[in-house]
N, C-alpha and C. Protein backbone atom coordinates (compact mmCIF):
# COMPACT_ATOMS: atom_id res chain seq x y z
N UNK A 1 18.26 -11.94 -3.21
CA UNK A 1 18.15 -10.90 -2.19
C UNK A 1 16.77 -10.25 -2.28
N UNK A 2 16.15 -9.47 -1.17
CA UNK A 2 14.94 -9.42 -1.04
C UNK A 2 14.95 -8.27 -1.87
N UNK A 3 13.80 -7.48 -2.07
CA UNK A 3 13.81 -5.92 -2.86
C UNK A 3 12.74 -5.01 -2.04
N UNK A 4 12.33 -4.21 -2.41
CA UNK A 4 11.47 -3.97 -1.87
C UNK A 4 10.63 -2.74 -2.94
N UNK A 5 9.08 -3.17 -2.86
CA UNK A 5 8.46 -2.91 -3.51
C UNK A 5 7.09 -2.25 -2.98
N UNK A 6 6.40 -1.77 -3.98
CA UNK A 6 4.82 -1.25 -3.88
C UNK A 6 4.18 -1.78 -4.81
N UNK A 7 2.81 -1.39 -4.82
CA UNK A 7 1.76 -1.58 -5.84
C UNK A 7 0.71 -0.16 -4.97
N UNK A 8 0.55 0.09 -6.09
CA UNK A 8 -0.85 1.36 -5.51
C UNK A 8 -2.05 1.72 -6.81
N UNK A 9 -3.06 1.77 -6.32
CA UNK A 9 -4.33 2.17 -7.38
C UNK A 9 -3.99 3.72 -7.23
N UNK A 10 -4.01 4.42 -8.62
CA UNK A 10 -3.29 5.94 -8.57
C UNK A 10 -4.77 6.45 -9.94
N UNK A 11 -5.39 7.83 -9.30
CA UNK A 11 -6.12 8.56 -10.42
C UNK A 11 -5.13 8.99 -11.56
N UNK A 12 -5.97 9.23 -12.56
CA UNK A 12 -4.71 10.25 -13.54
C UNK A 12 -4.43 11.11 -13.15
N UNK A 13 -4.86 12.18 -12.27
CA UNK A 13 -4.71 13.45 -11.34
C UNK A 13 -3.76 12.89 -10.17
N UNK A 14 -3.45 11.70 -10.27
CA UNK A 14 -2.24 11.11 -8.80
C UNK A 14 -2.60 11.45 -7.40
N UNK A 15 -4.05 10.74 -7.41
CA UNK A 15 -4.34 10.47 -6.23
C UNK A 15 -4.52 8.94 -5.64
N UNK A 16 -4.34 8.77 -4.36
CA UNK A 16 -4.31 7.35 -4.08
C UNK A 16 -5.62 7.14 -3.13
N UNK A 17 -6.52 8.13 -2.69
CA UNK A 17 -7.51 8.11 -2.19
C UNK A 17 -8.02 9.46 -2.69
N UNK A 18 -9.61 9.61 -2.08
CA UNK A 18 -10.11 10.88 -2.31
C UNK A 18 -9.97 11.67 -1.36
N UNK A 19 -11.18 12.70 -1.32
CA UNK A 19 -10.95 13.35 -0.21
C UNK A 19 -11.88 13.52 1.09
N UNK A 20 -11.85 13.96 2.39
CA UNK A 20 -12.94 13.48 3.44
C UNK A 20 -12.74 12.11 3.82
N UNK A 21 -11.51 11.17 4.06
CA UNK A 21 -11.72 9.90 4.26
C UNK A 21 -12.58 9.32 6.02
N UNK A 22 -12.76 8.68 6.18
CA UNK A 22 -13.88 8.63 7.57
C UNK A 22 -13.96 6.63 7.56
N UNK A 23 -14.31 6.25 8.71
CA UNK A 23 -14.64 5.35 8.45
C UNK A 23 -15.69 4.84 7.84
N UNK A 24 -16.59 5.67 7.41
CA UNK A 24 -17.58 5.55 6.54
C UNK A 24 -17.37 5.66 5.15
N UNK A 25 -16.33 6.13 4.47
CA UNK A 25 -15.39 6.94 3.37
C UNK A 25 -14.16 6.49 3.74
N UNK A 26 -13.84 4.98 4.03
CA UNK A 26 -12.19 4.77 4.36
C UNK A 26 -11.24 5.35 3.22
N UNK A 27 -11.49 5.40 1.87
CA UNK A 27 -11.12 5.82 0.74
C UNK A 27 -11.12 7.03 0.19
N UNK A 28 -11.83 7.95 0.98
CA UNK A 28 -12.37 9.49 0.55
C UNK A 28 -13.56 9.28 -0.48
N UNK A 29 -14.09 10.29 -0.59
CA UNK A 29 -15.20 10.18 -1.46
C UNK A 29 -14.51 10.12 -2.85
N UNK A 30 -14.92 8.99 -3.26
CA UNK A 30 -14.59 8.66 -5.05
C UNK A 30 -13.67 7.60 -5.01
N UNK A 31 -13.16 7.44 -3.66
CA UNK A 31 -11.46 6.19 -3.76
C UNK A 31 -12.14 5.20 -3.77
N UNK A 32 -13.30 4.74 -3.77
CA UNK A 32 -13.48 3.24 -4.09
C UNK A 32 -13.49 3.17 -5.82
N UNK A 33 -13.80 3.76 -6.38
CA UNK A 33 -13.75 3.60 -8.20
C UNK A 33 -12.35 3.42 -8.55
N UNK A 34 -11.22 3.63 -7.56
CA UNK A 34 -9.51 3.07 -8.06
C UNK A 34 -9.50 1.99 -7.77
N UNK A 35 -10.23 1.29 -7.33
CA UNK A 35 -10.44 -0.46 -6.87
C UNK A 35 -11.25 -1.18 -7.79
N UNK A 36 -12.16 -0.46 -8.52
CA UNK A 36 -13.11 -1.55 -9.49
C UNK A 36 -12.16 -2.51 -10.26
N UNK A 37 -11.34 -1.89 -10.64
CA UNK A 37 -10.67 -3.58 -11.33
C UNK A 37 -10.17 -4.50 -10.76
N UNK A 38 -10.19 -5.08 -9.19
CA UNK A 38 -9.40 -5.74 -8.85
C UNK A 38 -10.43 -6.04 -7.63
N UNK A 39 -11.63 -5.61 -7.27
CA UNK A 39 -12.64 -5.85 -6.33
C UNK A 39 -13.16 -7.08 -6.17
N UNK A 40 -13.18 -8.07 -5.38
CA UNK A 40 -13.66 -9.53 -5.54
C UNK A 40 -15.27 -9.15 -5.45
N UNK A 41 -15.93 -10.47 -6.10
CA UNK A 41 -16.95 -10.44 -6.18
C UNK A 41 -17.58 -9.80 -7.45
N UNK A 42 -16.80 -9.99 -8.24
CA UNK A 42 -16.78 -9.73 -10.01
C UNK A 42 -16.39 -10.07 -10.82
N UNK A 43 -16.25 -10.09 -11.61
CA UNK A 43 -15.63 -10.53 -13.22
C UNK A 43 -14.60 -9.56 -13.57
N UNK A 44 -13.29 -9.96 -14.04
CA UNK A 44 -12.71 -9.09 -14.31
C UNK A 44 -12.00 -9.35 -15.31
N UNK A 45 -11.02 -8.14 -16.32
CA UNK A 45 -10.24 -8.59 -17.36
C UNK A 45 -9.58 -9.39 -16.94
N UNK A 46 -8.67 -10.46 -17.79
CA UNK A 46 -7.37 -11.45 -17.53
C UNK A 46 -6.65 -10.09 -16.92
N UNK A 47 -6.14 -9.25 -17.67
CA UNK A 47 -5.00 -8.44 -17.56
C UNK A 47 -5.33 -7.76 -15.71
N UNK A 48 -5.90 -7.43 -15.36
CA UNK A 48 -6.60 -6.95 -13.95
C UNK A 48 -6.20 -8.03 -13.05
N UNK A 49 -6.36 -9.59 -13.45
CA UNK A 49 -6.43 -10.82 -12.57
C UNK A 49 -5.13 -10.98 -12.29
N UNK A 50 -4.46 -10.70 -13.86
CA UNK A 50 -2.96 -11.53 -13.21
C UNK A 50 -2.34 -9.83 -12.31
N UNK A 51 -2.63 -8.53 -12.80
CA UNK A 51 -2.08 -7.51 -11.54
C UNK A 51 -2.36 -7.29 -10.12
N UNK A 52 -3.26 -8.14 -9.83
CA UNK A 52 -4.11 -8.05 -8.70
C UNK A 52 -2.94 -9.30 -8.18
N UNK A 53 -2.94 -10.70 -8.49
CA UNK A 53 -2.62 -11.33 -7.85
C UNK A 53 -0.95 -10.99 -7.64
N UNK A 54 -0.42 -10.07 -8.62
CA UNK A 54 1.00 -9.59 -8.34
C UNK A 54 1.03 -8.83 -6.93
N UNK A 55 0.10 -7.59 -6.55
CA UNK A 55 0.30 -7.25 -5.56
C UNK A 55 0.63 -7.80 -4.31
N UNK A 56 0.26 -9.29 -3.90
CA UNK A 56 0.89 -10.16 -2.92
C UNK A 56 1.84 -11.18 -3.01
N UNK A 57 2.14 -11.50 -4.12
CA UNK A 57 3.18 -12.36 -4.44
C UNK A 57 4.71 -12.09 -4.19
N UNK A 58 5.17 -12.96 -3.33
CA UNK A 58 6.46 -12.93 -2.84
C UNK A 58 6.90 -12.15 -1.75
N UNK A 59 5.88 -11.98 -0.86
CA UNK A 59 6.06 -11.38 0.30
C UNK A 59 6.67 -11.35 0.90
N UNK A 60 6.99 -10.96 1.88
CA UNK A 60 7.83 -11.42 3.43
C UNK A 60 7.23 -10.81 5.02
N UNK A 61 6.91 -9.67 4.54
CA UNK A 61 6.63 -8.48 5.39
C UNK A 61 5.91 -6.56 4.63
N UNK A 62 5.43 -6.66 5.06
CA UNK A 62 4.81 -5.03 4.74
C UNK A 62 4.69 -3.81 6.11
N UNK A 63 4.81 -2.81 4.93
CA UNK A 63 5.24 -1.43 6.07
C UNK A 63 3.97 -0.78 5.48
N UNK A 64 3.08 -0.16 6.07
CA UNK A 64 2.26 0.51 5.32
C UNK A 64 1.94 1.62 7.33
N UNK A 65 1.25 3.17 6.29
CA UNK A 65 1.09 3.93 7.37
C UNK A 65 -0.19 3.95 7.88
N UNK A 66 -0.20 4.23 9.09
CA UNK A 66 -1.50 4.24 10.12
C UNK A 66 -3.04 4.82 9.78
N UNK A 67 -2.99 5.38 8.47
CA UNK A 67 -4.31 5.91 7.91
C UNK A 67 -4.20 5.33 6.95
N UNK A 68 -3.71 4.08 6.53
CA UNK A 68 -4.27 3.10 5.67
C UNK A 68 -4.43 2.05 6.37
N UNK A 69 -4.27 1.64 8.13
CA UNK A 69 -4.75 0.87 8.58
C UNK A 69 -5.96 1.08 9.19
N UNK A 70 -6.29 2.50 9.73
CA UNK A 70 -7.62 2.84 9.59
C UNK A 70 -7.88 3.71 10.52
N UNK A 71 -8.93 4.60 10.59
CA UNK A 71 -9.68 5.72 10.80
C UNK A 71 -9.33 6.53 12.20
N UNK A 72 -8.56 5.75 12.75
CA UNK A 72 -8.68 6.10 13.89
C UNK A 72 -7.45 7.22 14.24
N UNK A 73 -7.54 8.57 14.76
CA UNK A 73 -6.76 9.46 14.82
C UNK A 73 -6.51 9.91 16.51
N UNK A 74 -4.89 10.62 16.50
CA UNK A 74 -4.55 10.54 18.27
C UNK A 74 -4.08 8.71 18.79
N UNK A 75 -4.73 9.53 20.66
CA UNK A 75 -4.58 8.31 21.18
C UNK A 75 -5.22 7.13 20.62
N UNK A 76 -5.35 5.58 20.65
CA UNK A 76 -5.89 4.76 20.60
C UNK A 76 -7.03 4.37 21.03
N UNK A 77 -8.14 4.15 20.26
CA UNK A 77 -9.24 4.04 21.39
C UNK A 77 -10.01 2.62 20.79
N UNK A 78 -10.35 1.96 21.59
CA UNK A 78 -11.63 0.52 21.18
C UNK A 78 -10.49 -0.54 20.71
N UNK A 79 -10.92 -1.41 19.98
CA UNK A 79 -10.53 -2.37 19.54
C UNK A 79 -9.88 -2.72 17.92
N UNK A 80 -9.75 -1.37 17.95
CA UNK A 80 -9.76 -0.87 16.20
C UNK A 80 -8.37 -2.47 15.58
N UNK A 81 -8.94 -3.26 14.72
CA UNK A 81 -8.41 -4.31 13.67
C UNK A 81 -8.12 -4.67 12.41
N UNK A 82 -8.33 -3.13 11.89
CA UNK A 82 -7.84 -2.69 10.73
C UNK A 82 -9.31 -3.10 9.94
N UNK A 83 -9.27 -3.30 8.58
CA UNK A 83 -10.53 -2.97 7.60
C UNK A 83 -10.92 -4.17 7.22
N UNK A 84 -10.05 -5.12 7.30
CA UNK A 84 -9.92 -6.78 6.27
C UNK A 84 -10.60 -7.92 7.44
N UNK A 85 -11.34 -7.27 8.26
CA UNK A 85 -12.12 -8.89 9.26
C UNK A 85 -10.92 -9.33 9.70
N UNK A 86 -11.51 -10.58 10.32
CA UNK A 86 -10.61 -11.40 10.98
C UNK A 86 -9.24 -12.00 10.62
N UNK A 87 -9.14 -12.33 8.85
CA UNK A 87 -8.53 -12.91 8.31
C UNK A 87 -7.89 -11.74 7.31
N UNK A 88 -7.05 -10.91 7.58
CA UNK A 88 -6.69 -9.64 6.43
C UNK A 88 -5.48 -10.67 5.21
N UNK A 89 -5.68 -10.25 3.94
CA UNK A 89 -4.75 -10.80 3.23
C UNK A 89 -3.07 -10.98 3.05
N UNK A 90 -2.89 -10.37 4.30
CA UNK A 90 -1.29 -10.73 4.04
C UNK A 90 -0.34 -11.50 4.32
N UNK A 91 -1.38 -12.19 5.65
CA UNK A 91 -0.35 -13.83 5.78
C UNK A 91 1.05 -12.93 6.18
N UNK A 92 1.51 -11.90 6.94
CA UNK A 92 2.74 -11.82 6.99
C UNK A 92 2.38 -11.00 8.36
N UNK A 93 4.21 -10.30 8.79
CA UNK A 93 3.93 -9.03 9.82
C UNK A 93 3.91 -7.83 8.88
N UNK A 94 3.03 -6.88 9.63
CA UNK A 94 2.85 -5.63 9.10
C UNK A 94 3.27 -4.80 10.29
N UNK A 95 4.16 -3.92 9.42
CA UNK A 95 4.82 -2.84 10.38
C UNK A 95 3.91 -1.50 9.93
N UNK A 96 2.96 -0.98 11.13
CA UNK A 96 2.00 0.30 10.81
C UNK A 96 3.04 1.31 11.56
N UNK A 97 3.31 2.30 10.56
CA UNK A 97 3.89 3.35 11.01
C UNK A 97 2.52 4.53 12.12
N UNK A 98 2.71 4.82 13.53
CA UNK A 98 2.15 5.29 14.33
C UNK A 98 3.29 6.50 15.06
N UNK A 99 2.19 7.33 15.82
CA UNK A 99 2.78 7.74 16.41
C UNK A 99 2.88 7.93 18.00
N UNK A 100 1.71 6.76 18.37
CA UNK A 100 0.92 6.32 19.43
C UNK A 100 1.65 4.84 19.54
N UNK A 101 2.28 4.29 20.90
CA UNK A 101 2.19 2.99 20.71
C UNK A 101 1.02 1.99 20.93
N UNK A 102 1.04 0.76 20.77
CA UNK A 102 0.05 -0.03 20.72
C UNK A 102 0.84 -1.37 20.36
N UNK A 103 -0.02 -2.49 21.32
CA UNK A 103 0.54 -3.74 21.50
C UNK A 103 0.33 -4.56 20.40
N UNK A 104 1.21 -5.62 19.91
CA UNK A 104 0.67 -6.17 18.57
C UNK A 104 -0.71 -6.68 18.34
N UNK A 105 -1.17 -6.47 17.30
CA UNK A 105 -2.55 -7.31 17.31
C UNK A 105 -1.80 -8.40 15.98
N UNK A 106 -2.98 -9.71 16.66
CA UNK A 106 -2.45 -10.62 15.92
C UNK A 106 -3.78 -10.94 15.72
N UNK A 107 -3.67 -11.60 13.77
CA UNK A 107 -5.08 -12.24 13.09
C UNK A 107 -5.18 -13.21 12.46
N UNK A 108 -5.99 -13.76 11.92
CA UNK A 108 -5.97 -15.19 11.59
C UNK A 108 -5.17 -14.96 10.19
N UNK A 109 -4.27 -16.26 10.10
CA UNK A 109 -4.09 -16.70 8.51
C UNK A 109 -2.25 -16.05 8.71
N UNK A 110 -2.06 -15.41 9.92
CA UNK A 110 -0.33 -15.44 9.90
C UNK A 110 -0.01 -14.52 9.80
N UNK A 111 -0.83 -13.11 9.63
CA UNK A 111 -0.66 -11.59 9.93
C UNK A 111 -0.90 -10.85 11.00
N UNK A 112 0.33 -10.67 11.62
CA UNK A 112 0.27 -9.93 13.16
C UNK A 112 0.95 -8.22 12.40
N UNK A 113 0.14 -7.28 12.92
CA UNK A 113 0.13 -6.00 12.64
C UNK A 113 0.84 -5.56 13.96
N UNK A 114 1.92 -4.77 13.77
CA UNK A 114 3.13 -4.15 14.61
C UNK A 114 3.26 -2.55 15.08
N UNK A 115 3.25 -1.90 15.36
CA UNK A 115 2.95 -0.81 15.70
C UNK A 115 4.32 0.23 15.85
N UNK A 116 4.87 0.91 14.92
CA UNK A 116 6.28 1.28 15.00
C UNK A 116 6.36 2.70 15.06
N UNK A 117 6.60 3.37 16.30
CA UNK A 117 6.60 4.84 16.79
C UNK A 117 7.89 5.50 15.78
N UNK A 118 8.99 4.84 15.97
CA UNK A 118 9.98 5.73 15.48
C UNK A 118 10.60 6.00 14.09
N UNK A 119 9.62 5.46 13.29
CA UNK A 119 9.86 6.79 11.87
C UNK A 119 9.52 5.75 10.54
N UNK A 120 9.47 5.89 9.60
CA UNK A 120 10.14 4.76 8.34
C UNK A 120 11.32 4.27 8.40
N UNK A 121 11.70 4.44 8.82
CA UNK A 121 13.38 3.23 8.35
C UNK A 121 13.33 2.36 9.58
N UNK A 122 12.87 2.52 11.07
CA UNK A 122 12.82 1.75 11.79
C UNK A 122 11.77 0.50 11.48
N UNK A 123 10.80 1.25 10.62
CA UNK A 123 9.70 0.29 10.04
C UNK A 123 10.23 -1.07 8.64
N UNK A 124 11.12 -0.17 7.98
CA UNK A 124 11.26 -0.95 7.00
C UNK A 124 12.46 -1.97 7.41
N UNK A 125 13.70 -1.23 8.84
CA UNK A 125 14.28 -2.28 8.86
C UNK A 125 13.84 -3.36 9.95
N UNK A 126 12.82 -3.01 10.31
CA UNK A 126 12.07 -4.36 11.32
C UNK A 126 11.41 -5.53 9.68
N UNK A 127 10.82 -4.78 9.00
CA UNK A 127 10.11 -5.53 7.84
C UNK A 127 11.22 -6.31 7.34
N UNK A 128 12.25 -5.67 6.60
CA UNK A 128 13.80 -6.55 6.12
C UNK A 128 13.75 -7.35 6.90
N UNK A 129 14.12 -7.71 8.60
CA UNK A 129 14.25 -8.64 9.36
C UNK A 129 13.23 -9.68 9.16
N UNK A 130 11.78 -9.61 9.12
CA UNK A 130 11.11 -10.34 9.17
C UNK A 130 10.82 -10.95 7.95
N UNK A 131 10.96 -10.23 7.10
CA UNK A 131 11.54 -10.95 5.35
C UNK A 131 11.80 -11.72 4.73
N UNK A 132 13.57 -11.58 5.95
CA UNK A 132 14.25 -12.67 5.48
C UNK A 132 14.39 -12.36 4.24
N UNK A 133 15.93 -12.80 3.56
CA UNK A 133 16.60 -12.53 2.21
C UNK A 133 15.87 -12.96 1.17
N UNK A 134 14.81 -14.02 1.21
CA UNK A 134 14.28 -14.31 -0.21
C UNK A 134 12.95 -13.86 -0.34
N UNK A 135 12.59 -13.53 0.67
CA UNK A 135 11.56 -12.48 -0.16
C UNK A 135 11.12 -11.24 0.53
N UNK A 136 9.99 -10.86 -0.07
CA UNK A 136 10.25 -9.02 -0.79
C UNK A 136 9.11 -8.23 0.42
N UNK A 137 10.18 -7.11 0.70
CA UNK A 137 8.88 -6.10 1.73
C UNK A 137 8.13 -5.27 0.95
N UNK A 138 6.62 -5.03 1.09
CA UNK A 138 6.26 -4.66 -0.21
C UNK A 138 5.45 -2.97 1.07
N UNK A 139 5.48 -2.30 0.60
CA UNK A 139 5.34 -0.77 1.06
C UNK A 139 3.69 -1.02 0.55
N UNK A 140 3.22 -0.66 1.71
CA UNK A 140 1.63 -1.25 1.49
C UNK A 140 0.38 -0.25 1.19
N UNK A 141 1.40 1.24 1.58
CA UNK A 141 0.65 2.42 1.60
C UNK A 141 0.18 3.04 2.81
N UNK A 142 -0.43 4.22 2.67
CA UNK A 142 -1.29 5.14 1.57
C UNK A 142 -0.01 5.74 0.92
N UNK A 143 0.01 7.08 0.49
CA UNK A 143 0.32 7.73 -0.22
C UNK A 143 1.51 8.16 0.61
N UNK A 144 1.79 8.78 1.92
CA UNK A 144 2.19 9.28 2.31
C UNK A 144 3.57 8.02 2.86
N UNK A 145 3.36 7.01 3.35
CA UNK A 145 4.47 6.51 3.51
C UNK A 145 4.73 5.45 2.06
N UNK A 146 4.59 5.69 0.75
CA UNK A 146 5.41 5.12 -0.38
C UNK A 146 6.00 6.77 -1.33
N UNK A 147 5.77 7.67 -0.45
CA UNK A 147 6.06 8.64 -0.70
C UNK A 147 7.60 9.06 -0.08
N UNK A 148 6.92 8.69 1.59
CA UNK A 148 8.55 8.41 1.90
C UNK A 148 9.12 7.35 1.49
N UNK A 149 8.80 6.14 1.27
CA UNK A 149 9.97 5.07 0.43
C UNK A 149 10.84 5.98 -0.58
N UNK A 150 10.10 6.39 -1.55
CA UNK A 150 10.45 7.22 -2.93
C UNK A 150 12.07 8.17 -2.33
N UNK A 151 10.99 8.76 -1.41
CA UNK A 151 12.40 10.53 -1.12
C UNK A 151 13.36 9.60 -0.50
N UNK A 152 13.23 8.47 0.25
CA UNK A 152 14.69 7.56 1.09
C UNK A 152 15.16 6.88 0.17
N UNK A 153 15.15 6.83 -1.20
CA UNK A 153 15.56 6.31 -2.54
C UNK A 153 15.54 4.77 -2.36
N UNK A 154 14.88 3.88 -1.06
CA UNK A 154 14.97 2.19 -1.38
C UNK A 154 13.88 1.79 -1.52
N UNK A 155 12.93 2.23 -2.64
CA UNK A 155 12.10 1.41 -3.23
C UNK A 155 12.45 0.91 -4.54
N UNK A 156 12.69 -0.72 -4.53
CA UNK A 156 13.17 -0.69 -5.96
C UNK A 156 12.71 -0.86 -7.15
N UNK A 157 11.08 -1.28 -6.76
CA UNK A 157 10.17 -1.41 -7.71
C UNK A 157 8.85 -0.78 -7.52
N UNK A 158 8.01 0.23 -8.44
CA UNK A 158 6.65 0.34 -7.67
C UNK A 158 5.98 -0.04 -9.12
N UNK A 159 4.47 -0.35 -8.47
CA UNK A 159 3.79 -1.05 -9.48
C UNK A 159 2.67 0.36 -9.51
N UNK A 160 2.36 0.83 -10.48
CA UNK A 160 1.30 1.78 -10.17
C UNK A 160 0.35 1.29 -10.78
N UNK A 161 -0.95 1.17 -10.67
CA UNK A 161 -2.43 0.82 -11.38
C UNK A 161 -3.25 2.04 -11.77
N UNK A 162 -2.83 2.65 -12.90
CA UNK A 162 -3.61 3.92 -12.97
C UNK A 162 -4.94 3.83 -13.82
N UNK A 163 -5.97 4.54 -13.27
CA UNK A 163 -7.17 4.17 -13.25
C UNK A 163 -7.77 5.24 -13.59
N UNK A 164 -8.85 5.51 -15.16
CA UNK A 164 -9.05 6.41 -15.71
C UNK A 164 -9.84 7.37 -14.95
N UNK A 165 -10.08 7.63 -13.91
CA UNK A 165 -10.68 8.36 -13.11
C UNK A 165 -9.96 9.62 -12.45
N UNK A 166 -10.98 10.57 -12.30
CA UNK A 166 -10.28 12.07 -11.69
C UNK A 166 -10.55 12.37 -10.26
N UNK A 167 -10.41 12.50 -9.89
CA UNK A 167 -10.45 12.54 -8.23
C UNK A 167 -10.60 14.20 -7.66
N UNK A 168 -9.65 15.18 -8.51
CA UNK A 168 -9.67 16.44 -8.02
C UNK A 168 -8.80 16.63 -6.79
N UNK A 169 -9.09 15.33 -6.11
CA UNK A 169 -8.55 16.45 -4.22
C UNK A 169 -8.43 14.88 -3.51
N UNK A 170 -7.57 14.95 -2.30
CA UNK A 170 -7.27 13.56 -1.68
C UNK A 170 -5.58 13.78 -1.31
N UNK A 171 -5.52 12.30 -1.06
CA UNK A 171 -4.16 11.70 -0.69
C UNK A 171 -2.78 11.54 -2.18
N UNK A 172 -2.06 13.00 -2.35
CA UNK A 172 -1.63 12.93 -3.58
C UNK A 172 -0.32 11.67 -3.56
N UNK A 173 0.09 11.11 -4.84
CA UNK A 173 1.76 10.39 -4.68
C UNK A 173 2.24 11.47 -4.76
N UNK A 174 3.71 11.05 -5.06
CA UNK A 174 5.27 11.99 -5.33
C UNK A 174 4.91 13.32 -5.16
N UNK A 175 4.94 13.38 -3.59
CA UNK A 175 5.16 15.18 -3.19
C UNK A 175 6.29 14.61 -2.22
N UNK A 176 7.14 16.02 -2.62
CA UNK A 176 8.14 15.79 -2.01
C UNK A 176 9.18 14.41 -2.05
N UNK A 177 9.41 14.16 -3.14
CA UNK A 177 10.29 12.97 -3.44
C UNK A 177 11.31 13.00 -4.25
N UNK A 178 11.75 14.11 -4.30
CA UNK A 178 13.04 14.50 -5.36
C UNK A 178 12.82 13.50 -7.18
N UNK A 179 13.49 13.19 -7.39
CA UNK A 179 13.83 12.45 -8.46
C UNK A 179 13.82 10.96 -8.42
N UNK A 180 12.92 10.23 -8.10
CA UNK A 180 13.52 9.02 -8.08
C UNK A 180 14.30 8.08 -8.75
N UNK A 181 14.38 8.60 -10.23
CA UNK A 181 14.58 7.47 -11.25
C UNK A 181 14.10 6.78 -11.41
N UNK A 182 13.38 6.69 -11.79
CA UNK A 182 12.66 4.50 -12.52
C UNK A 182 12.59 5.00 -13.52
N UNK A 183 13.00 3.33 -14.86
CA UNK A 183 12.57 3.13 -15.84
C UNK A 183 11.31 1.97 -15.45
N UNK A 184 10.99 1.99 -16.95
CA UNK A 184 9.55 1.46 -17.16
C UNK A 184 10.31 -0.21 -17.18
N UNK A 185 9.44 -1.46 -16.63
CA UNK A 185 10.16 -2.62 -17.21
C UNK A 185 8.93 -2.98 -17.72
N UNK A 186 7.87 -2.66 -17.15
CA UNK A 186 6.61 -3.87 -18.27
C UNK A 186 5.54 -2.75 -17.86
N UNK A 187 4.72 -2.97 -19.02
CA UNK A 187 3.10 -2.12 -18.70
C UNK A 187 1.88 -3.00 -19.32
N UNK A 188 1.04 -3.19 -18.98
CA UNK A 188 -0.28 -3.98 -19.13
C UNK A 188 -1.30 -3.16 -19.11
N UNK A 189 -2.33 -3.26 -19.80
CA UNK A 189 -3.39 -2.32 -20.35
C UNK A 189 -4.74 -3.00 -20.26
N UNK A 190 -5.98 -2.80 -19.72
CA UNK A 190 -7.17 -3.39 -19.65
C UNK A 190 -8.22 -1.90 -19.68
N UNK A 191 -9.45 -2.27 -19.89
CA UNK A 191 -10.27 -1.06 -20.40
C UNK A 191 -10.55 -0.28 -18.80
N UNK A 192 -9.85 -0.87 -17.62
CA UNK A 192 -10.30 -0.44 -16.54
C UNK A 192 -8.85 -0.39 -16.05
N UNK A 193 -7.76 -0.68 -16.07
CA UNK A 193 -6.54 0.16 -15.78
C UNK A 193 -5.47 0.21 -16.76
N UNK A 194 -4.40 0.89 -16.28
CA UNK A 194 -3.05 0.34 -16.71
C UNK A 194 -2.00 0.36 -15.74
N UNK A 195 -1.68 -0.98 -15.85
CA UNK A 195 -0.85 -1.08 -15.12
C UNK A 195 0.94 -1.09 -15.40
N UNK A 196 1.86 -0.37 -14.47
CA UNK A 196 2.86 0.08 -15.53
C UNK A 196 4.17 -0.16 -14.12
N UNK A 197 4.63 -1.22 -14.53
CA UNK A 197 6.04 -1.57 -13.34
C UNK A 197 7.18 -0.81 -13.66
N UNK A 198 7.39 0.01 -12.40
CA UNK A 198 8.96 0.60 -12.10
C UNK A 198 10.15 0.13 -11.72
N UNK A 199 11.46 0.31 -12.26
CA UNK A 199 12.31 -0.21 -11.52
C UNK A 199 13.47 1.02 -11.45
N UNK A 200 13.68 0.97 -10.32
CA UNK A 200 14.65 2.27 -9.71
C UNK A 200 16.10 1.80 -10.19
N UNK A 201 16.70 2.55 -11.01
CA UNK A 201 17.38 3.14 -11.51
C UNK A 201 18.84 3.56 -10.77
C-alpha cells in the first residue's frame, strides 16, 4: 500500500527557507546553504548521495504548495513553469496547491503540474489516485503545506535533512501541528547534514 511521505532541508532554528523569498531569492536569503549537500555539480559525502537519491525514490505523485512552485503571487500572469527548466525531476503529476485556477502545464520527462483550488486533501486525494497503491505520494513542500500534512495526521513518514546552519527568520516547520507522533526509524550523519527518518506513530 502506498504511504505517504516528505523529505525537507530544515535549519537547526526549523526553517525550510529564509527570509525575503523573490524570484531572485527563490529560497529567501540564506535558503540556498540548506541545499549544499545535495546540490549537483559537486562532490559530495556517500552519506548525502544515498539521502538525496531517497528523496525521489518510489514515487507516484507529489502535492507540494504554490510558493514552492514559484514566485508568482495573486492572479496568474506570463508563462510561469516552475524553477527546474524544461525537464523538472519528478517524472510524475504534481498537485500545486493554488488559490487561482490554472490549466495543466505539462513538461518533459512525464511531469504534468496540476493546479488544485480546493484545499489539501483535495490535493492529496487527486495525488493517491494518481499513485496508484504501490507507490508513495511524497509532500514536496514548502513548509506550509507539510505542515498541513503533519496537523491532518497522514503523513507517515518525513525525512528531515537538518543542516548546521541558522537562518533566524523564514518559512518555519511544525507551527500549528498539534502532536504528531513519530518515532525515529534511521538517522545518517555527514559533516554537512543529518539526516533523521520519521515514522508516524
Amino acid at each position: 500500500m502506498s504511504k505517504v511521505t516528505g523529505h525537507v532541508a530544515v535549519s537547526i532554528d526549523g526553517f525550510v527557507a529564509g527570509p525575503d523569498q523573490s524570484e531572485e531569492h527563490p529560497l529567501g536569503l540564506g535558503g540556498p546553504r540548506l541545499h549544499e549537500w545535495h546540490l549537483p555539480g559537486r562532490e559530495h559525502h556517500p552519506v548525502d548521495e544515498e539521502a538525496a537519491k531517497a528523496i525521489l525514490e518510489g514515487n507516484g505523485a507529489y502535492v507540494m504548495g504554490r510558493n514552492m512552485f514559484g514566485p508568482i503571487r495573486g492572479e496568474w500572469s506570463g508563462d510561469w513553469r516552475g524553477w527546474w527548466g524544461p525537464e523538472p525531476p519528478y517524472h510524475a503529476p504534481v498537485f500545486v496547491l493554488t488559490h487561482h485556477p490554472r490549466e495543466d502545464v505539462v513538461m518533459e520527462g512525464g511531469t504534468t503540474f496540476s493546479f488544485v483550488t480546493d484545499g489539501f486533501d483535495a490535493a492529496l486525494a487527486r495525488a493517491r489516485e494518481a499513485a496508484g497503491p504501490d507507490r508513495n505520494v511524497s509532500i514536496a513542500g514548502g513548509a506550509s503545506t507539510i505542515n498541513q500534512a503533519l496537523a491532518a495526521g497522514v503523513l507517515d513518514e518525513l525525512t528531515l535533512h537538518v543542516v548546521p546552519v541558522v537562518l533566524g527568520a523564514g518559512e518555519r516547520l511544525f507551527v500549528d501541528v498539534g502532536d504528531p507522533r513519530m518515532e525515529v526509524v534511521e538517522a545518517t550523519t555527514s559533516p554537512g547534514a543529518t539526516h533523521v527518518r520519521y515514522r508516524r506513530v
